[in-house]
PDB file of N, CA and C in Angstrom:
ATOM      1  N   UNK A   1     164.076  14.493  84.534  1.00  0.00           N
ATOM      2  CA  UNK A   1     162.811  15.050  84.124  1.00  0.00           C
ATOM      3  C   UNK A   1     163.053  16.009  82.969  1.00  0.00           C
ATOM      4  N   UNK A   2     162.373  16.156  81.722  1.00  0.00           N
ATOM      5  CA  UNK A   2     162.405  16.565  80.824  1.00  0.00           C
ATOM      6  C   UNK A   2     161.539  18.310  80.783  1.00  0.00           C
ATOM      7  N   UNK A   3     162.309  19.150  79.901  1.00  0.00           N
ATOM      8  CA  UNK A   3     161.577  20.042  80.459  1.00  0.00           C
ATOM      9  C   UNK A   3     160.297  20.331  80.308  1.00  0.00           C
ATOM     10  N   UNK A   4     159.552  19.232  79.335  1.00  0.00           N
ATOM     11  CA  UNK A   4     158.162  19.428  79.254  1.00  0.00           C
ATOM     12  C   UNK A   4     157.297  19.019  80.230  1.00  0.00           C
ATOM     13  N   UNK A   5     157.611  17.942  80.995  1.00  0.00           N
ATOM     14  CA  UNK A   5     157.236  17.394  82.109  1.00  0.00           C
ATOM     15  C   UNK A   5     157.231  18.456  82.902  1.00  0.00           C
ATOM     16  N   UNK A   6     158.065  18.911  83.359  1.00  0.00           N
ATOM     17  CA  UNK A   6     159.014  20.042  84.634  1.00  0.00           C
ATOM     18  C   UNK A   6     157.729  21.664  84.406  1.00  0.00           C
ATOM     19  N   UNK A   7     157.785  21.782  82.714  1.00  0.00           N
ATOM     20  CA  UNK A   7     156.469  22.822  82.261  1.00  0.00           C
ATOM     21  C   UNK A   7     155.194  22.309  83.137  1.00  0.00           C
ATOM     22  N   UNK A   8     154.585  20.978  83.191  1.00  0.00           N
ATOM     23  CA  UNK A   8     153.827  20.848  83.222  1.00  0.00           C
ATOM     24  C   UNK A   8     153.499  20.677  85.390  1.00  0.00           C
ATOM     25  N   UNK A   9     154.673  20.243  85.681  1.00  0.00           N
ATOM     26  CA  UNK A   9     154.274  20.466  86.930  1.00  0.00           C
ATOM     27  C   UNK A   9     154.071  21.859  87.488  1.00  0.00           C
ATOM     28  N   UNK A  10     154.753  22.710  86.811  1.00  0.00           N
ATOM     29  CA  UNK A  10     154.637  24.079  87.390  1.00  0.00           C
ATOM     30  C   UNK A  10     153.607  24.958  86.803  1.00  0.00           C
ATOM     31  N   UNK A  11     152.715  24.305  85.830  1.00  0.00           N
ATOM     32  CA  UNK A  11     151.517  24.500  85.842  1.00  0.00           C
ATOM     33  C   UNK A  11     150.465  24.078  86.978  1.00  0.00           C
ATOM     34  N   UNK A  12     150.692  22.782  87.221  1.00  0.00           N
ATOM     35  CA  UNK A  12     149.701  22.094  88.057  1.00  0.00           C
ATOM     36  C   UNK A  12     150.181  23.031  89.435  1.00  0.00           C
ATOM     37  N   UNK A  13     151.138  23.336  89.934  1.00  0.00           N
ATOM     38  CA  UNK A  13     151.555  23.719  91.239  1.00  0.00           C
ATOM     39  C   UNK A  13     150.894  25.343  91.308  1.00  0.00           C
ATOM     40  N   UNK A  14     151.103  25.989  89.805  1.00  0.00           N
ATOM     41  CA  UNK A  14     150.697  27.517  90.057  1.00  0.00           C
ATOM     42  C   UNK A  14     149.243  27.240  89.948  1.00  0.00           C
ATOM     43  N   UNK A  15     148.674  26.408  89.399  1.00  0.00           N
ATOM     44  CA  UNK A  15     146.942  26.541  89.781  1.00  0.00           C
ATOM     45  C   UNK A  15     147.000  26.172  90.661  1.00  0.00           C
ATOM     46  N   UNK A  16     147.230  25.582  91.720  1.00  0.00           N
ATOM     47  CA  UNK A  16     147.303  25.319  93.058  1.00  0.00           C
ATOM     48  C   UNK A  16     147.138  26.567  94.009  1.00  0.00           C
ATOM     49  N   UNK A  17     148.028  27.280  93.277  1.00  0.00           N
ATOM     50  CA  UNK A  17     148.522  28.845  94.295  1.00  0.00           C
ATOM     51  C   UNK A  17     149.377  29.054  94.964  1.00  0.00           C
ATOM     52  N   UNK A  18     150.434  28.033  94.451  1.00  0.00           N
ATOM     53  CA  UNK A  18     152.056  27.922  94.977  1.00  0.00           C
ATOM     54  C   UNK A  18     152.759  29.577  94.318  1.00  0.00           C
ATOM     55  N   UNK A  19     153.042  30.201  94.820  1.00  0.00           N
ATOM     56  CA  UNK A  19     153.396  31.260  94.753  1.00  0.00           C
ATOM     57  C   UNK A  19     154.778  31.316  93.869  1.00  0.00           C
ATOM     58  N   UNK A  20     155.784  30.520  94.267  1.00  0.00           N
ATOM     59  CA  UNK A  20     156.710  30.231  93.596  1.00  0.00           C
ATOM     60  C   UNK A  20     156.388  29.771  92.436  1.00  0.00           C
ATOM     61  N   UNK A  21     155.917  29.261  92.150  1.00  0.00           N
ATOM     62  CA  UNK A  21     155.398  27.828  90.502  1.00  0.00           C
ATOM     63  C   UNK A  21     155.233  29.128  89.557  1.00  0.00           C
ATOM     64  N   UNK A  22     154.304  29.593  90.216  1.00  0.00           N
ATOM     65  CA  UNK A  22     153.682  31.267  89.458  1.00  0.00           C
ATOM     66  C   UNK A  22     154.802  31.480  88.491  1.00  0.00           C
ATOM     67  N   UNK A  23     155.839  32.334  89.842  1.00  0.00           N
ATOM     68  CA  UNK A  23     156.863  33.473  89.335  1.00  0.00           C
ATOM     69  C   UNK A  23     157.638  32.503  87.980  1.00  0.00           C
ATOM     70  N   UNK A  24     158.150  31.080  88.536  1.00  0.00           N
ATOM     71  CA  UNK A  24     159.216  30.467  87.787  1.00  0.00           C
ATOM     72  C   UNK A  24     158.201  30.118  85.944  1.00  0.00           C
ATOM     73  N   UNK A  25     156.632  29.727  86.327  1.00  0.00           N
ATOM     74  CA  UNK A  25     155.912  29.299  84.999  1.00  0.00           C
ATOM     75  C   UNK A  25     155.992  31.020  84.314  1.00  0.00           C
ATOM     76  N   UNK A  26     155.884  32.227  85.232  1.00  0.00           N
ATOM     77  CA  UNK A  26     155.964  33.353  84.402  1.00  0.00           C
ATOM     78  C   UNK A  26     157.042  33.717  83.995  1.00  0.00           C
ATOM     79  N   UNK A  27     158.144  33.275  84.502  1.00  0.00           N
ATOM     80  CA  UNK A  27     159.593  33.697  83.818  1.00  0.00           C
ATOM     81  C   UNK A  27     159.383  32.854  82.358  1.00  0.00           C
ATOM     82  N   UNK A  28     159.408  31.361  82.689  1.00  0.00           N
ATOM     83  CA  UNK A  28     158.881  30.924  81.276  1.00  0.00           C
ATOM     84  C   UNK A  28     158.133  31.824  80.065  1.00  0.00           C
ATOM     85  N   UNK A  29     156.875  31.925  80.058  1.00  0.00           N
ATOM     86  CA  UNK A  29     156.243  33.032  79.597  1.00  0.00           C
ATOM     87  C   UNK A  29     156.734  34.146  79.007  1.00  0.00           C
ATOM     88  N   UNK A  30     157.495  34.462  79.855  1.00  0.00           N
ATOM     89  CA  UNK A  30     158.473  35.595  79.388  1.00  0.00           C
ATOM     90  C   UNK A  30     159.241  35.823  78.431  1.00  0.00           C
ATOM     91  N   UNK A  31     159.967  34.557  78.816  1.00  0.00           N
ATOM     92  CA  UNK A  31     161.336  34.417  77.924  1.00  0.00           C
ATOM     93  C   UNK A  31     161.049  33.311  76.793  1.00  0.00           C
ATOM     94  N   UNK A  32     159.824  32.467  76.869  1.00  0.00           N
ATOM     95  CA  UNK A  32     159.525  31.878  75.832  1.00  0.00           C
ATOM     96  C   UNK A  32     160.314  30.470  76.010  1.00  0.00           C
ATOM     97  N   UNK A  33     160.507  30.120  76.865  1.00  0.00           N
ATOM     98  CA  UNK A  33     161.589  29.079  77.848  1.00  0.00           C
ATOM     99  C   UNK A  33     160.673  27.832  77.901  1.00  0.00           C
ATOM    100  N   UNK A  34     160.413  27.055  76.656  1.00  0.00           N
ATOM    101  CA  UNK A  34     159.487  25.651  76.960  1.00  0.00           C
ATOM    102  C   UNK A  34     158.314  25.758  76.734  1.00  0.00           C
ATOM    103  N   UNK A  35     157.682  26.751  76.303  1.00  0.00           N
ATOM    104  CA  UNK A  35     156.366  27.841  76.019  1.00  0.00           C
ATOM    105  C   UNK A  35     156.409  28.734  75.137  1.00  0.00           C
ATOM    106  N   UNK A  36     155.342  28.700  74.475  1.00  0.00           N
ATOM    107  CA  UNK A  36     155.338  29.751  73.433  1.00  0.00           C
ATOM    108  C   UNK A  36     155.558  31.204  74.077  1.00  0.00           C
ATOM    109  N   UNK A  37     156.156  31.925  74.119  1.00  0.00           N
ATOM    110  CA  UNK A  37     156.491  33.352  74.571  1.00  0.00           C
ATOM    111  C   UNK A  37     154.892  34.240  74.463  1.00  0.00           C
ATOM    112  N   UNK A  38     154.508  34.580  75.597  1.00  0.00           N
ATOM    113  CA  UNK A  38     153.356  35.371  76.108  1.00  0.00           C
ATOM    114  C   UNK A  38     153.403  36.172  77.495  1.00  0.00           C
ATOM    115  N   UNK A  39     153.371  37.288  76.823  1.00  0.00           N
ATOM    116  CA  UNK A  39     154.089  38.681  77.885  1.00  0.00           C
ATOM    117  C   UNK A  39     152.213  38.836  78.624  1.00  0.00           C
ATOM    118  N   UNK A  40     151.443  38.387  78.070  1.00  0.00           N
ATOM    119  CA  UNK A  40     150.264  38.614  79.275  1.00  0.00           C
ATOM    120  C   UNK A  40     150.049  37.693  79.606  1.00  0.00           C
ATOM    121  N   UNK A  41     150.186  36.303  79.389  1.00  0.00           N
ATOM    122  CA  UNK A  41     150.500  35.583  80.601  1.00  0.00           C
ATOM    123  C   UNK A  41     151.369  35.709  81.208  1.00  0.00           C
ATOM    124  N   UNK A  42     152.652  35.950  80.823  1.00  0.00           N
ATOM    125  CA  UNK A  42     153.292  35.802  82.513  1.00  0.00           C
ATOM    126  C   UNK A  42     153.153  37.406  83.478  1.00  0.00           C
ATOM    127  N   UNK A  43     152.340  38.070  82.511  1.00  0.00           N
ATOM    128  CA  UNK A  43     151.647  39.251  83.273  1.00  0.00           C
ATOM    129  C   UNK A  43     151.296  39.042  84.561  1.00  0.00           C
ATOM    130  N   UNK A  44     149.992  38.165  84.049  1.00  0.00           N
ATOM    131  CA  UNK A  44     148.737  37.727  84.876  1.00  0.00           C
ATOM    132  C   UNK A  44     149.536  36.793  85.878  1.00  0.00           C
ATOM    133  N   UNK A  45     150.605  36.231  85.789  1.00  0.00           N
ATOM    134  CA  UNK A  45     151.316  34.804  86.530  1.00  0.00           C
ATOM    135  C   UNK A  45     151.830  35.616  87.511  1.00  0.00           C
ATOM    136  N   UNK A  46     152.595  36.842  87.637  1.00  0.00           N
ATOM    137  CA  UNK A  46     153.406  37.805  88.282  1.00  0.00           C
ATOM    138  C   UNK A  46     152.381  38.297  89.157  1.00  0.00           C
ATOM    139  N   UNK A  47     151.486  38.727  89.162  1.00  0.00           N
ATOM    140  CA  UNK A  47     150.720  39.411  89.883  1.00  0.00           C
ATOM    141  C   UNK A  47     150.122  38.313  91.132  1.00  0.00           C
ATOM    142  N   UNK A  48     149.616  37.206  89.991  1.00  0.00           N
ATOM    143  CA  UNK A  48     149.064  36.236  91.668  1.00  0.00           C
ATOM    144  C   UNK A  48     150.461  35.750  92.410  1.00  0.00           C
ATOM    145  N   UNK A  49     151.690  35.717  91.664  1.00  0.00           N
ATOM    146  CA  UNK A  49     152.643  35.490  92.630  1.00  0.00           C
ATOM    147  C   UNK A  49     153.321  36.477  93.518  1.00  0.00           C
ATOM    148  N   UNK A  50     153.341  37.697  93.142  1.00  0.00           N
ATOM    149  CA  UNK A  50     153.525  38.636  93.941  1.00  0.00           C
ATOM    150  C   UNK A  50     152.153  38.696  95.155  1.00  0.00           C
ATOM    151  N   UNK A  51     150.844  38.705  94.322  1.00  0.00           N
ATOM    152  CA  UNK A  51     150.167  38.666  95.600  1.00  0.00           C
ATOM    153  C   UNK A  51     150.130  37.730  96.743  1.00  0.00           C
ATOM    154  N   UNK A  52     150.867  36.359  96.005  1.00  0.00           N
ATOM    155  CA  UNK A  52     150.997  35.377  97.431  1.00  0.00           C
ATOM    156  C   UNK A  52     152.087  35.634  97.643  1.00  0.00           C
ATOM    157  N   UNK A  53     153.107  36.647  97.840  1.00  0.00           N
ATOM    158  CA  UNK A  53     154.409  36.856  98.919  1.00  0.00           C
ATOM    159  C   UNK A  53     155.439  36.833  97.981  1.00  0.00           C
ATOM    160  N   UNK A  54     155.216  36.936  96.925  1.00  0.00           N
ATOM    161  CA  UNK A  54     156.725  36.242  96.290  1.00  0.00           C
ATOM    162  C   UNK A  54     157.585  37.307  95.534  1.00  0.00           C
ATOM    163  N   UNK A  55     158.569  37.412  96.428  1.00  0.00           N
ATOM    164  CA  UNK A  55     159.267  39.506  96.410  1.00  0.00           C
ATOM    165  C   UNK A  55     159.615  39.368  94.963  1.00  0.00           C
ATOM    166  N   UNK A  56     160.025  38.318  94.139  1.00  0.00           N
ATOM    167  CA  UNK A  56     161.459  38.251  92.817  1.00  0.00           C
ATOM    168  C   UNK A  56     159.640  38.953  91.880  1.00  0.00           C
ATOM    169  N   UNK A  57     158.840  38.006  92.024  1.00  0.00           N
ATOM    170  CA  UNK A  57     157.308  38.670  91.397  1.00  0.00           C
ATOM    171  C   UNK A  57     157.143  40.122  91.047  1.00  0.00           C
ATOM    172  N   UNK A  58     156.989  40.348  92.303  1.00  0.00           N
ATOM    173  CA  UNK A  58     156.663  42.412  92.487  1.00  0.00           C
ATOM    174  C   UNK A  58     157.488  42.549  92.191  1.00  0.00           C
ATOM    175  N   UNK A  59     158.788  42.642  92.586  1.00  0.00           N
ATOM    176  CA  UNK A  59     160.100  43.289  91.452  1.00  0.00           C
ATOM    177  C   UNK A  59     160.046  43.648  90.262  1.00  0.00           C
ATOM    178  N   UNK A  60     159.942  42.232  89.358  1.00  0.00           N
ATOM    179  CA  UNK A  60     159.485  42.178  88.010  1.00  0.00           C
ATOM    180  C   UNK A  60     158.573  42.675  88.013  1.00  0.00           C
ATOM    181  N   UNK A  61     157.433  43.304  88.425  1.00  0.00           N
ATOM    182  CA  UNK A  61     156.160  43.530  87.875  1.00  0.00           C
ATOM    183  C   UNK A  61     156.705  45.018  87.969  1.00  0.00           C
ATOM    184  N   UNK A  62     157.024  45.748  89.084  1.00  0.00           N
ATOM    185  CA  UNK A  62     157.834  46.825  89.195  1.00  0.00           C
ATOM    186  C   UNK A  62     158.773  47.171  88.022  1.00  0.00           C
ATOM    187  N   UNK A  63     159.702  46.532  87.854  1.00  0.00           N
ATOM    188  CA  UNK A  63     160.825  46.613  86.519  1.00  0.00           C
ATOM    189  C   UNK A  63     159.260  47.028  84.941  1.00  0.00           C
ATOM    190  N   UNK A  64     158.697  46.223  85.114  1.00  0.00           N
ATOM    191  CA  UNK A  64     158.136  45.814  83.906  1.00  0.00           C
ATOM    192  C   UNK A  64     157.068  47.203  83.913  1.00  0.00           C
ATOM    193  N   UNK A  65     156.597  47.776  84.318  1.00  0.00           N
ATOM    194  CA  UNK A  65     155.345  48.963  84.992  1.00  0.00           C
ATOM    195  C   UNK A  65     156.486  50.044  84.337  1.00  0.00           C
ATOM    196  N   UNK A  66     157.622  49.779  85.005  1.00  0.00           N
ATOM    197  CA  UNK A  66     158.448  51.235  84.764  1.00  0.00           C
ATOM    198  C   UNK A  66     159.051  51.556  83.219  1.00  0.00           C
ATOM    199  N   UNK A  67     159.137  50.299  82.695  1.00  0.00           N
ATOM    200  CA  UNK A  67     159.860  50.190  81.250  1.00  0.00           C
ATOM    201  C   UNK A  67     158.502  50.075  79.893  1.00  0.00           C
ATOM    202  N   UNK A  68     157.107  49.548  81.001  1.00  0.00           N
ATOM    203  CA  UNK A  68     156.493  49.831  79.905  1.00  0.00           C
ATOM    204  C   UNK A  68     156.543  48.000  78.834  1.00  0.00           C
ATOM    205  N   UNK A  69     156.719  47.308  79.676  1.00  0.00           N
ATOM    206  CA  UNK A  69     157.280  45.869  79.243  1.00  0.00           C
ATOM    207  C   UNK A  69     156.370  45.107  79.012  1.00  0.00           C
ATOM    208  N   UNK A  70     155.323  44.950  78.210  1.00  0.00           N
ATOM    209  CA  UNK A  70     154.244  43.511  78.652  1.00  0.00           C
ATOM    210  C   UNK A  70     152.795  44.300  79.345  1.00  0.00           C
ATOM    211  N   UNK A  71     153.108  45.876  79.775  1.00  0.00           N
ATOM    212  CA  UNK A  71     152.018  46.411  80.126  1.00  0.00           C
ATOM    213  C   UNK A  71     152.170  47.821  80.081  1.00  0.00           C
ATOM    214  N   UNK A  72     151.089  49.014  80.200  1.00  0.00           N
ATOM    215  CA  UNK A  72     151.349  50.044  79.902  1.00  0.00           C
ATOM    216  C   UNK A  72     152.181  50.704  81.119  1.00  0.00           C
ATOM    217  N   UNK A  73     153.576  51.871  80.316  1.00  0.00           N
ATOM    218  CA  UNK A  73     154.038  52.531  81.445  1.00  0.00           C
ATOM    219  C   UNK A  73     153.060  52.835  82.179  1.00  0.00           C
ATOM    220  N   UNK A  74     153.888  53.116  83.733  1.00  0.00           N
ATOM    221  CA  UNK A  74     153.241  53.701  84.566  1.00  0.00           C
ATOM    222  C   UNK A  74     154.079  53.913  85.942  1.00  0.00           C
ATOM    223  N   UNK A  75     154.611  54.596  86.392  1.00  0.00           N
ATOM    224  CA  UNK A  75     155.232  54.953  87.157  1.00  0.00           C
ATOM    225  C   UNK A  75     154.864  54.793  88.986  1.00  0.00           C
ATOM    226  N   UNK A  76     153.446  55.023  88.659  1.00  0.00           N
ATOM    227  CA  UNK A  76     152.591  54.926  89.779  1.00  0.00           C
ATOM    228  C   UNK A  76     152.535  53.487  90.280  1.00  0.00           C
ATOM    229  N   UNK A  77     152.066  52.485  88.974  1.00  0.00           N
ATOM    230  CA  UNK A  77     151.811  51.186  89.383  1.00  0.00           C
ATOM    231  C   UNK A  77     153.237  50.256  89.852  1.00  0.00           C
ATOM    232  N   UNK A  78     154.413  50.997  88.637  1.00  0.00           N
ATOM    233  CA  UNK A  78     155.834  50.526  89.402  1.00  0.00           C
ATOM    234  C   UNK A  78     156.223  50.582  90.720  1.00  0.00           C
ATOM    235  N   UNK A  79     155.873  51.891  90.878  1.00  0.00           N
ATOM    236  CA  UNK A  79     156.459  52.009  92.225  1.00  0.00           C
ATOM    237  C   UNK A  79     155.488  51.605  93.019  1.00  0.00           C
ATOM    238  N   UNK A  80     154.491  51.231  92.994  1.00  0.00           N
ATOM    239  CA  UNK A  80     153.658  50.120  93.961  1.00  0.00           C
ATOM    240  C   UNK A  80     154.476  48.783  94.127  1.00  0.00           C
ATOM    241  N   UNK A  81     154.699  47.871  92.869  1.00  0.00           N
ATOM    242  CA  UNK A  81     155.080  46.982  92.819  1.00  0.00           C
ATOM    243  C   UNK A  81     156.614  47.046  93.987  1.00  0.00           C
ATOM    244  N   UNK A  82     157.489  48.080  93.105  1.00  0.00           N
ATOM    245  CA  UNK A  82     158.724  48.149  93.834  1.00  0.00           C
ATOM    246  C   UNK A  82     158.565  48.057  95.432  1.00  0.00           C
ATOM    247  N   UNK A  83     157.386  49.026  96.020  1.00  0.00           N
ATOM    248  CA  UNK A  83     157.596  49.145  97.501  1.00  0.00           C
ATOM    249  C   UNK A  83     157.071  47.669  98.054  1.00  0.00           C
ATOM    250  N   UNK A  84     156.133  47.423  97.205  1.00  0.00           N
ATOM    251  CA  UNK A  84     155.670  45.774  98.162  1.00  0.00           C
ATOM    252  C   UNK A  84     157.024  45.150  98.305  1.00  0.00           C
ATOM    253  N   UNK A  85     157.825  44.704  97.325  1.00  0.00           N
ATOM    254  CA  UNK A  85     159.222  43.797  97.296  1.00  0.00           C
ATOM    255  C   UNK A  85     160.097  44.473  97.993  1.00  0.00           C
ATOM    256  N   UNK A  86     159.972  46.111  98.394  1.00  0.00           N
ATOM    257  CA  UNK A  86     161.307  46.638  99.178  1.00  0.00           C
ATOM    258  C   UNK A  86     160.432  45.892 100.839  1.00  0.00           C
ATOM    259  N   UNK A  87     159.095  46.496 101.100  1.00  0.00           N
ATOM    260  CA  UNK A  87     159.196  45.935 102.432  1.00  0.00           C
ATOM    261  C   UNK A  87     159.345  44.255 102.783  1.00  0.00           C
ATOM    262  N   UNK A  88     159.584  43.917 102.024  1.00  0.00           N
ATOM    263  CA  UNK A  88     159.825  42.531 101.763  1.00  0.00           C
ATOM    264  C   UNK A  88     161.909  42.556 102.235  1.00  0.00           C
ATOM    265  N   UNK A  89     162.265  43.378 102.146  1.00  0.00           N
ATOM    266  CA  UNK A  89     163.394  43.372 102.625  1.00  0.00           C
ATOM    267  C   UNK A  89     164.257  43.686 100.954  1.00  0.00           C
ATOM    268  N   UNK A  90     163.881  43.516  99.767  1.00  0.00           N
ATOM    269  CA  UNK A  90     164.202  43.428  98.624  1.00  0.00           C
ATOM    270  C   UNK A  90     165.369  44.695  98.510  1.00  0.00           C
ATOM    271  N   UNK A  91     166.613  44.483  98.190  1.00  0.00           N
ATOM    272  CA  UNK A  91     167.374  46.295  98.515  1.00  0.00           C
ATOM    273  C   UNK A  91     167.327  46.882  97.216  1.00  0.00           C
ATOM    274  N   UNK A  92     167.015  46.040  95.917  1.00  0.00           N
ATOM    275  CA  UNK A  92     167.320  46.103  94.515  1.00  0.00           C
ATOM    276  C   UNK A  92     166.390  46.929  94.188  1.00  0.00           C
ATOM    277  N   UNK A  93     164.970  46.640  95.106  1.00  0.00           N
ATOM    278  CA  UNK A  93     163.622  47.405  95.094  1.00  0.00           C
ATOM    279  C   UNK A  93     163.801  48.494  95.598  1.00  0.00           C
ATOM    280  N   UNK A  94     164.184  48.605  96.769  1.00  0.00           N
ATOM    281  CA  UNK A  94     164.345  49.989  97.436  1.00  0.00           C
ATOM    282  C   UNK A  94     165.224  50.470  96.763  1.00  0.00           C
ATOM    283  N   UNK A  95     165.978  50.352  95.882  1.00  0.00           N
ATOM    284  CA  UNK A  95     166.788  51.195  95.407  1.00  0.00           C
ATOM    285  C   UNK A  95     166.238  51.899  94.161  1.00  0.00           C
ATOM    286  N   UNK A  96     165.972  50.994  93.405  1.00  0.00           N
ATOM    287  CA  UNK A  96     164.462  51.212  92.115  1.00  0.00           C
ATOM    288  C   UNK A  96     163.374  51.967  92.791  1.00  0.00           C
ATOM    289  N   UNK A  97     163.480  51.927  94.062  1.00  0.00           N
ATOM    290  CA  UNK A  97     162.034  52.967  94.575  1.00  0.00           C
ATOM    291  C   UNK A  97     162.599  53.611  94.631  1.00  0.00           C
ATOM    292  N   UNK A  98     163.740  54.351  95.581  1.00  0.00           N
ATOM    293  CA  UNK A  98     164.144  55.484  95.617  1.00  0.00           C
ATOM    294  C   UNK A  98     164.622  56.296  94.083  1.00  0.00           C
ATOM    295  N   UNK A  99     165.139  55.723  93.293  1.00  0.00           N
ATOM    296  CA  UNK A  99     164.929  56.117  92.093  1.00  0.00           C
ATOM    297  C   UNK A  99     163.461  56.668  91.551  1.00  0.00           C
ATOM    298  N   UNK A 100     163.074  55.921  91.563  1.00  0.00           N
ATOM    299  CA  UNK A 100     161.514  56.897  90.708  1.00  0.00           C
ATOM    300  C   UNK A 100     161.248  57.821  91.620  1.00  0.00           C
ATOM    301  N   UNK A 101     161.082  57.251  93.003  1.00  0.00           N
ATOM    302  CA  UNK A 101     160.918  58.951  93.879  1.00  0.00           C
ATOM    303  C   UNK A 101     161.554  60.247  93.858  1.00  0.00           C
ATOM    304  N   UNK A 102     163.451  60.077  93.530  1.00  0.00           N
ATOM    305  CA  UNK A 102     164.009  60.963  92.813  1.00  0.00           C
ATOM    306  C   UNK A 102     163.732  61.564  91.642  1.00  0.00           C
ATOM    307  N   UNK A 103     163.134  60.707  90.909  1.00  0.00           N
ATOM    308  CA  UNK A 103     162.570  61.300  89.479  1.00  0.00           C
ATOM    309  C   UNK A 103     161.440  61.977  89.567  1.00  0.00           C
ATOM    310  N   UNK A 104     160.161  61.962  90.721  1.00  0.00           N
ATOM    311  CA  UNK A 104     159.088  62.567  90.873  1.00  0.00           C
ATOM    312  C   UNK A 104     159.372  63.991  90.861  1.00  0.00           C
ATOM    313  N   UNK A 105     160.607  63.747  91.936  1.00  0.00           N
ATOM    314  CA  UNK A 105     161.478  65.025  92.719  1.00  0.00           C
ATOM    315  C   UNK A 105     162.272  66.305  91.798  1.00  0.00           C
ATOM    316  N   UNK A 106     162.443  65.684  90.579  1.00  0.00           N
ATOM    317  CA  UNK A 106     162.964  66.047  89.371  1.00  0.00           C
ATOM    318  C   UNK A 106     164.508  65.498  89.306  1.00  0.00           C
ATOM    319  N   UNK A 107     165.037  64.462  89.908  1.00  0.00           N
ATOM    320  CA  UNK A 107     166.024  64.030  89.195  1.00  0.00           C
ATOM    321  C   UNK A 107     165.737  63.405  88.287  1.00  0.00           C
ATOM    322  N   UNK A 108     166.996  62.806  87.454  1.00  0.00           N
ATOM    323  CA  UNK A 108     166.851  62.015  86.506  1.00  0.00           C
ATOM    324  C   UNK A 108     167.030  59.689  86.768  1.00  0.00           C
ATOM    325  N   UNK A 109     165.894  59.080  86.173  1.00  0.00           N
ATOM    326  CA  UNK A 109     166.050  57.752  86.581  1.00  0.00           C
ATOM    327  C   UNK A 109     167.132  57.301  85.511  1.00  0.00           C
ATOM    328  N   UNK A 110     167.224  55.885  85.053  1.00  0.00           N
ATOM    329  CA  UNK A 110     167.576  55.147  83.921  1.00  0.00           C
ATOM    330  C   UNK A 110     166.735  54.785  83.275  1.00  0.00           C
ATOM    331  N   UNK A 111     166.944  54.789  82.002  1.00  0.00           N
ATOM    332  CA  UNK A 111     165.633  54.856  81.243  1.00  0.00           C
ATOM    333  C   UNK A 111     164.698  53.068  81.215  1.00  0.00           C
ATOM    334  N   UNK A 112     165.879  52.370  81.560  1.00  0.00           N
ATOM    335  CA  UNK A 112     164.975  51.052  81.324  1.00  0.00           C
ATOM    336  C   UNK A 112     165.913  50.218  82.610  1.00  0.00           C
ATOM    337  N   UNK A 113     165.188  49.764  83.123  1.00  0.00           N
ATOM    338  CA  UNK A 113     166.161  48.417  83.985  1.00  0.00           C
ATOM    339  C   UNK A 113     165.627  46.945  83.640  1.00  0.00           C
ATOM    340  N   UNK A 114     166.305  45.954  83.713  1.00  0.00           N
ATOM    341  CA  UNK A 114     166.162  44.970  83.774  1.00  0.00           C
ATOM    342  C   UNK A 114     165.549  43.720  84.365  1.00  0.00           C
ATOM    343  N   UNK A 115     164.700  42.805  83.920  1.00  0.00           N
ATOM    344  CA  UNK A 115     163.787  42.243  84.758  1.00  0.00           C
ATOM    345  C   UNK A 115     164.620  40.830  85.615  1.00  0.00           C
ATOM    346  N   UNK A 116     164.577  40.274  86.644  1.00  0.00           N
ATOM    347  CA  UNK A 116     165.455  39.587  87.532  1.00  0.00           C
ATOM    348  C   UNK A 116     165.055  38.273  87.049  1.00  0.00           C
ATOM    349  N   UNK A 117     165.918  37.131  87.134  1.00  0.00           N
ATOM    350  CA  UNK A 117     166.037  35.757  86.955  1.00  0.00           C
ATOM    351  C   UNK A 117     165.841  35.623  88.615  1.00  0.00           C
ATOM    352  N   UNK A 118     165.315  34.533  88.467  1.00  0.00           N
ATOM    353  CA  UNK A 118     165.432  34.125  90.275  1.00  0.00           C
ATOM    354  C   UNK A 118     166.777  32.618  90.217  1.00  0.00           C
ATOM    355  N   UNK A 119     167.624  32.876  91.296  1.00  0.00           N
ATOM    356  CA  UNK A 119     168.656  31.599  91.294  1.00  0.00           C
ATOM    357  C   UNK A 119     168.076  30.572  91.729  1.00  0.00           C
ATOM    358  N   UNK A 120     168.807  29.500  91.565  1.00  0.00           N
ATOM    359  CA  UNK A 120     167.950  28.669  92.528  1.00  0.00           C
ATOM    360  C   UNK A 120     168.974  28.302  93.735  1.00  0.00           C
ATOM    361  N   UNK A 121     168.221  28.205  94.488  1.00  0.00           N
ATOM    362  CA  UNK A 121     168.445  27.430  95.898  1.00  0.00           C
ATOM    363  C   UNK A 121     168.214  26.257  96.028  1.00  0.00           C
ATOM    364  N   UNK A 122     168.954  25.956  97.221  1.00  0.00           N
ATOM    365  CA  UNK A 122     168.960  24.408  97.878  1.00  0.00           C
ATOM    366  C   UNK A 122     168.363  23.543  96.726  1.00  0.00           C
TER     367      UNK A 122
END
């Protein structure tokens, strides 16, 4: 399967409301991966996939809130994102949460972190 084909199913699957299709068509988006590169679409792609369960989603949307990436800083809305994906079991999140909470606290965070690739499985 070619990757334009492969684009196009994971379109049809994220209008569906496959939660996964979302995150992987918004990494696309992102990175400009088979698609013209558009940081508010895979905005908008992150959010319905985080809202259907999908922890690697809120992470990124978390990463992206805190750095100011594709949407305006915001510390508040990061660390929303971060805690949905930590109770999700996410440790990368809880650790990125406890960070900004240290920073509320007056420590110091890192100024930018990095947004996650998801591996693939099976």
């Amino acid at each position: 399967m070619g990757e334009e084909e492969n684009i196009q199913l994971l379109k049809q699957a994220a209008a569906k409301g496959d939660a996964r299709a979302q995150f992987d068509l918004a990494k696309h988006y992102e990175d400009g991966d088979g698609v013209e590169q558009n940081i508010d679409e895979a905005v908008k792609l992150y959010h319905k996939a985080a809202k259907g369960g999908e922890v690697d989603a809120a992470y990124n949307l978390g990463v992206m809130y805190y750095n100011g990436q594709g949407v305006e800083k915001d510390d508040r809305l990061a660390m929303k994102w971060y805690q949905k994906a930590a109770v999700q079991g996410d440790a990368e999140a809880q650790f990125q949460l406890g960070l900004i909470r240290n920073r509320f606290s007056g420590a110091r965070a890192p100024a930018r972190l990095p947004v996650r690739v998801r591996t693939q499985t099976g």
